[in-house]
Protein backbone atom coordinates (compact mmCIF):
# COMPACT_ATOMS: atom_id res chain seq x y z
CA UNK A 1 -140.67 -61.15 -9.56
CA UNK A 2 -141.91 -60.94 -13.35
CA UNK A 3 -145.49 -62.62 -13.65
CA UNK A 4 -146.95 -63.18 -17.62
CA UNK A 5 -150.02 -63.32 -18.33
CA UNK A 6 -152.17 -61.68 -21.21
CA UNK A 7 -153.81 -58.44 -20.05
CA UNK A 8 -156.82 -57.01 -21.91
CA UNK A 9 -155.62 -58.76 -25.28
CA UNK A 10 -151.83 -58.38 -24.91
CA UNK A 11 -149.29 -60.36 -23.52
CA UNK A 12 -147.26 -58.77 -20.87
CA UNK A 13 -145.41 -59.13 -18.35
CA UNK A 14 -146.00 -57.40 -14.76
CA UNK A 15 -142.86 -56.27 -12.69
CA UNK A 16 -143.97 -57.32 -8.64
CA UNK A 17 -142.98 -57.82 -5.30
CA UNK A 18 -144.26 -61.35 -4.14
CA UNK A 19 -146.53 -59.83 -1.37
CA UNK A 20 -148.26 -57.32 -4.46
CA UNK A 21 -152.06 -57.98 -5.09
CA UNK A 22 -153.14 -58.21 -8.37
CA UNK A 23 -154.35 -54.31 -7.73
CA UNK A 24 -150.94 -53.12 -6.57
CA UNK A 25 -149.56 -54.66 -9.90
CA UNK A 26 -152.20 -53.22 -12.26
CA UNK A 27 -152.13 -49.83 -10.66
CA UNK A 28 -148.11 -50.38 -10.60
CA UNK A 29 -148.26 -50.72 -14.30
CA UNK A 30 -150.77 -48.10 -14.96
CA UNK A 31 -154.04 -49.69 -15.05
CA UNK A 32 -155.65 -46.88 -12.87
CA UNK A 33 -159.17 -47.79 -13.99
CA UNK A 34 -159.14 -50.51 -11.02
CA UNK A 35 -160.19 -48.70 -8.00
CA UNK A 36 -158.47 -49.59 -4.38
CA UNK A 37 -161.45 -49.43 -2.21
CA UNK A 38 -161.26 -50.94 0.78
CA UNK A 39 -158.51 -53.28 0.75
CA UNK A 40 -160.40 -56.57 2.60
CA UNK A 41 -162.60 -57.49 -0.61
CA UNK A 42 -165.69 -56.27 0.68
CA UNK A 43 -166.54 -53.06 -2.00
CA UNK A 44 -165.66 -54.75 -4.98
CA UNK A 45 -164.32 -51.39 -6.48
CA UNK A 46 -161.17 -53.32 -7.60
CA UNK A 47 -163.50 -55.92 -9.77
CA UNK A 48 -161.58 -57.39 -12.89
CA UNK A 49 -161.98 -60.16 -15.07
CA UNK A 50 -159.63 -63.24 -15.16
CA UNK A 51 -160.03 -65.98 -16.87
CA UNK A 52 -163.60 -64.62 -17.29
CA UNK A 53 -164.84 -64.38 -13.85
CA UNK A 54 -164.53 -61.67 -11.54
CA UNK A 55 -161.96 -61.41 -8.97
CA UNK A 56 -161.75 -58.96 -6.11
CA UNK A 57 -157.75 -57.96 -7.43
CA UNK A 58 -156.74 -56.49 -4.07
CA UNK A 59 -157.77 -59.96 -2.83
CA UNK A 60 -155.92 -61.87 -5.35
CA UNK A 61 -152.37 -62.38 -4.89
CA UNK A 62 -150.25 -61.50 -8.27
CA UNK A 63 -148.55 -64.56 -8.32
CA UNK A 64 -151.86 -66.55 -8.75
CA UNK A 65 -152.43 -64.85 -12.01
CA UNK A 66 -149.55 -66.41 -14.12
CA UNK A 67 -150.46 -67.36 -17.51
CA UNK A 68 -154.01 -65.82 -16.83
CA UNK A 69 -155.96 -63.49 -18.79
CA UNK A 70 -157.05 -60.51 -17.12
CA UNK A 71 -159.20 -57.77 -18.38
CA UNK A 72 -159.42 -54.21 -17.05
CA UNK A 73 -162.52 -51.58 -17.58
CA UNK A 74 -159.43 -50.19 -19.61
CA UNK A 75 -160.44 -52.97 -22.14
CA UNK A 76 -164.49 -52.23 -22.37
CA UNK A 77 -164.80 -49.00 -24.47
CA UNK A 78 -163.09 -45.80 -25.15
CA UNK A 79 -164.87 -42.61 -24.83
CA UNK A 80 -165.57 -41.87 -27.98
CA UNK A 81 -167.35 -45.23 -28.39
CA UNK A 82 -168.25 -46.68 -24.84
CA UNK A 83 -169.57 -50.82 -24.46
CA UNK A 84 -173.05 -51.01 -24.51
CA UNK A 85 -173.00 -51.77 -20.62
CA UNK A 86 -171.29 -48.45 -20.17
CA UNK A 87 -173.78 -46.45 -22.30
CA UNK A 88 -176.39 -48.27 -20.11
CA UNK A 89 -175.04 -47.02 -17.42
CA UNK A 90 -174.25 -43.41 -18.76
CA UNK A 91 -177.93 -43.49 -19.87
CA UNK A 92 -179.52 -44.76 -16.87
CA UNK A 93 -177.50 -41.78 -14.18
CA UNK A 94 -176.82 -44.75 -12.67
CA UNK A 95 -173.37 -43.41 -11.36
CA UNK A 96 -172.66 -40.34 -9.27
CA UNK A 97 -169.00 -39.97 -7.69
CA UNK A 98 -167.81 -42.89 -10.43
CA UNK A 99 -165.75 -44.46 -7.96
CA UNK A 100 -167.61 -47.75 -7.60
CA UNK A 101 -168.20 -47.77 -11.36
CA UNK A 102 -165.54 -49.54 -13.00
CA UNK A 103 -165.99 -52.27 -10.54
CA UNK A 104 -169.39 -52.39 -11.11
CA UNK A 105 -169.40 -52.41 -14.70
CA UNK A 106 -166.63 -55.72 -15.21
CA UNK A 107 -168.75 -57.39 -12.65
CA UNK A 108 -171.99 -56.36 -14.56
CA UNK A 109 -170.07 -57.41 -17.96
CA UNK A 110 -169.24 -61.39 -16.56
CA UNK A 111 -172.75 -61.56 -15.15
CA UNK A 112 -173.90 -60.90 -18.72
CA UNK A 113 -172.05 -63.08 -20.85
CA UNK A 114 -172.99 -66.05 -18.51
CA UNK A 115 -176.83 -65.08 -18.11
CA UNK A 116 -177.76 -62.44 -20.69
CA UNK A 117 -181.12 -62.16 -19.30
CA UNK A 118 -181.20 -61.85 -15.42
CA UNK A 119 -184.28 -60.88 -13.36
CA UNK A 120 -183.72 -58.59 -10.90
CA UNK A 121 -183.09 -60.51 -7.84
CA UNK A 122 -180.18 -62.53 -10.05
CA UNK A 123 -178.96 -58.65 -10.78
CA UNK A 124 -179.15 -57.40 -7.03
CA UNK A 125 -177.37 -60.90 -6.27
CA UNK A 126 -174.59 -60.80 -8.37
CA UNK A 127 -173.62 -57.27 -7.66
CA UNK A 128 -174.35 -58.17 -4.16
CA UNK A 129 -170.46 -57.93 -3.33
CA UNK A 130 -169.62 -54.67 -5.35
CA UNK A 131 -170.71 -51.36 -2.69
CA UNK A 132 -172.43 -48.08 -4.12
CA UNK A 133 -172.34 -45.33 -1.68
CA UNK A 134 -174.28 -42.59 -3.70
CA UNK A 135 -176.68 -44.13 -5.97
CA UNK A 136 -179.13 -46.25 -3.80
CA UNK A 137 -178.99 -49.41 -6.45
CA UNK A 138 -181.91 -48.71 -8.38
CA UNK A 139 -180.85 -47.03 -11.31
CA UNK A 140 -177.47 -49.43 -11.30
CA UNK A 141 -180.29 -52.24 -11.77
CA UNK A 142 -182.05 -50.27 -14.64
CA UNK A 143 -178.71 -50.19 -16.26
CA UNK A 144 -178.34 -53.68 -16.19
CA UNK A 145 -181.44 -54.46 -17.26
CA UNK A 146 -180.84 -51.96 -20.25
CA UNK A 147 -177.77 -53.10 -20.59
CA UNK A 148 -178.99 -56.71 -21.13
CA UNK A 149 -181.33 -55.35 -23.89
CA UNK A 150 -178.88 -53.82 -25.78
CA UNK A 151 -176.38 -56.53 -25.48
CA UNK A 152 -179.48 -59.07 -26.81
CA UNK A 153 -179.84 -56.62 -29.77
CA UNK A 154 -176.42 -56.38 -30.88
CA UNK A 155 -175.70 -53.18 -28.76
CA UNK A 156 -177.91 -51.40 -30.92
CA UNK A 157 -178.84 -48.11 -29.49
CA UNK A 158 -180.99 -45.60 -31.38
CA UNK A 159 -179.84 -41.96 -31.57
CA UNK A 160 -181.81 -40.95 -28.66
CA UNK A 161 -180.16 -43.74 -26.02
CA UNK A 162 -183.26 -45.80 -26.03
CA UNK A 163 -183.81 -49.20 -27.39
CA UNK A 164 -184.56 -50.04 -31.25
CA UNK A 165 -187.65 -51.40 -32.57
CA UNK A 166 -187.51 -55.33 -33.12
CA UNK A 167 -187.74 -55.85 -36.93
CA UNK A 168 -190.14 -58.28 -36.20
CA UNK A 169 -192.40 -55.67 -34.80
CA UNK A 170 -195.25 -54.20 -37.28
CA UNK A 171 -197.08 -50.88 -36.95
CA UNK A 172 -200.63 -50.54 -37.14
CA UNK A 173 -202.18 -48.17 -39.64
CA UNK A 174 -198.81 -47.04 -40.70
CA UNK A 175 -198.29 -47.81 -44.38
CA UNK A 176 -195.12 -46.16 -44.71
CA UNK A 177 -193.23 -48.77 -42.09
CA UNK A 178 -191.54 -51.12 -43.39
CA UNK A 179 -192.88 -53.37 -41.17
CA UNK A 180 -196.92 -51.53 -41.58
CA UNK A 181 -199.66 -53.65 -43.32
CA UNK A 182 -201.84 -50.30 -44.45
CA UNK A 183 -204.99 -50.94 -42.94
């Protein structure tokens, strides 16, 4: 069965059999940034995005995604010029064996265009269904956090990898800053 639907800005359509998963038919087509995990929905490895939410795809049968938009980590950045949630991540060593990752970072990436400013517990909640075996969570949650910064500013990153300086922030005793007042 053929099955259109407009994946990561293009429209295509996806050669299946009925019984495929949205996984088996992004894999099938190439899209091997989508991890197959564990097959029941519980590791969230195989996160994408349709219709802007994320979807478990070995969960979600192909045929369900007709006229859908899906997006793929394949979509976020390149690697010459990674999304700011992937430099957050990248920055933060908050990956290890990477399988989890792309998973983690499309679920990360919905949870942060609907609330660009989650506490923690709203973090450790949303990614409650996505499984890290090596990391031990904390540093995934310092990436969000950081992530959530640099999405508020624009994805503005200084040279270093750490945050920019609000230009609404002055210096004290500095009279070269733009920003100083001299005294």
């Amino acid at each position: 069965m053929d099955v259109e639907l407009t994946l990561n800005g293009e429209d295509v359509t996806l050669t299946a059999a009925q019984s495929d998963t949205l996984l088996d038919a992004l894999r099938g087509a190439g899209y091997t940034g989508t991890k197959r995990g564990c097959g029941t929905g519980d590791c969230g490895f195989c996160t994408v995005a349709v219709d802007g939410e994320p979807v478990k795809s070995c969960l979600q049968p192909v045929a369900r995604v007709e006229g859908a938009t899906v997006e793929t980590i394949e979509n976020l950045g390149t690697q010459d010029e990674l999304h700011p949630v992937q430099a957050a991540f990248v920055d933060n060593a908050a990956l290890q064996c990477g399988f989890c990752i792309p998973g983690m970072i499309m679920r990360v990436t919905q949870l942060l265009e609907s609330n660009p400013e989650p506490d923690e517990r709203e973090i450790r909640e949303a990614l409650s269904g996505n499984i890290c075996r090596c990391t031990g969570y904390e540093k995934i949650v310092d990436a969000v956090q950081d992530a959530a910064m640099r999405l508020s500013n624009d994805g503005a990153v200084v040279s270093d990898g750490g945050r920019p300086v609000s230009s609404n922030r002055s210096c004290v005793g500095c009279s070269d800053c733009p920003g100083g007042d001299g005294e």
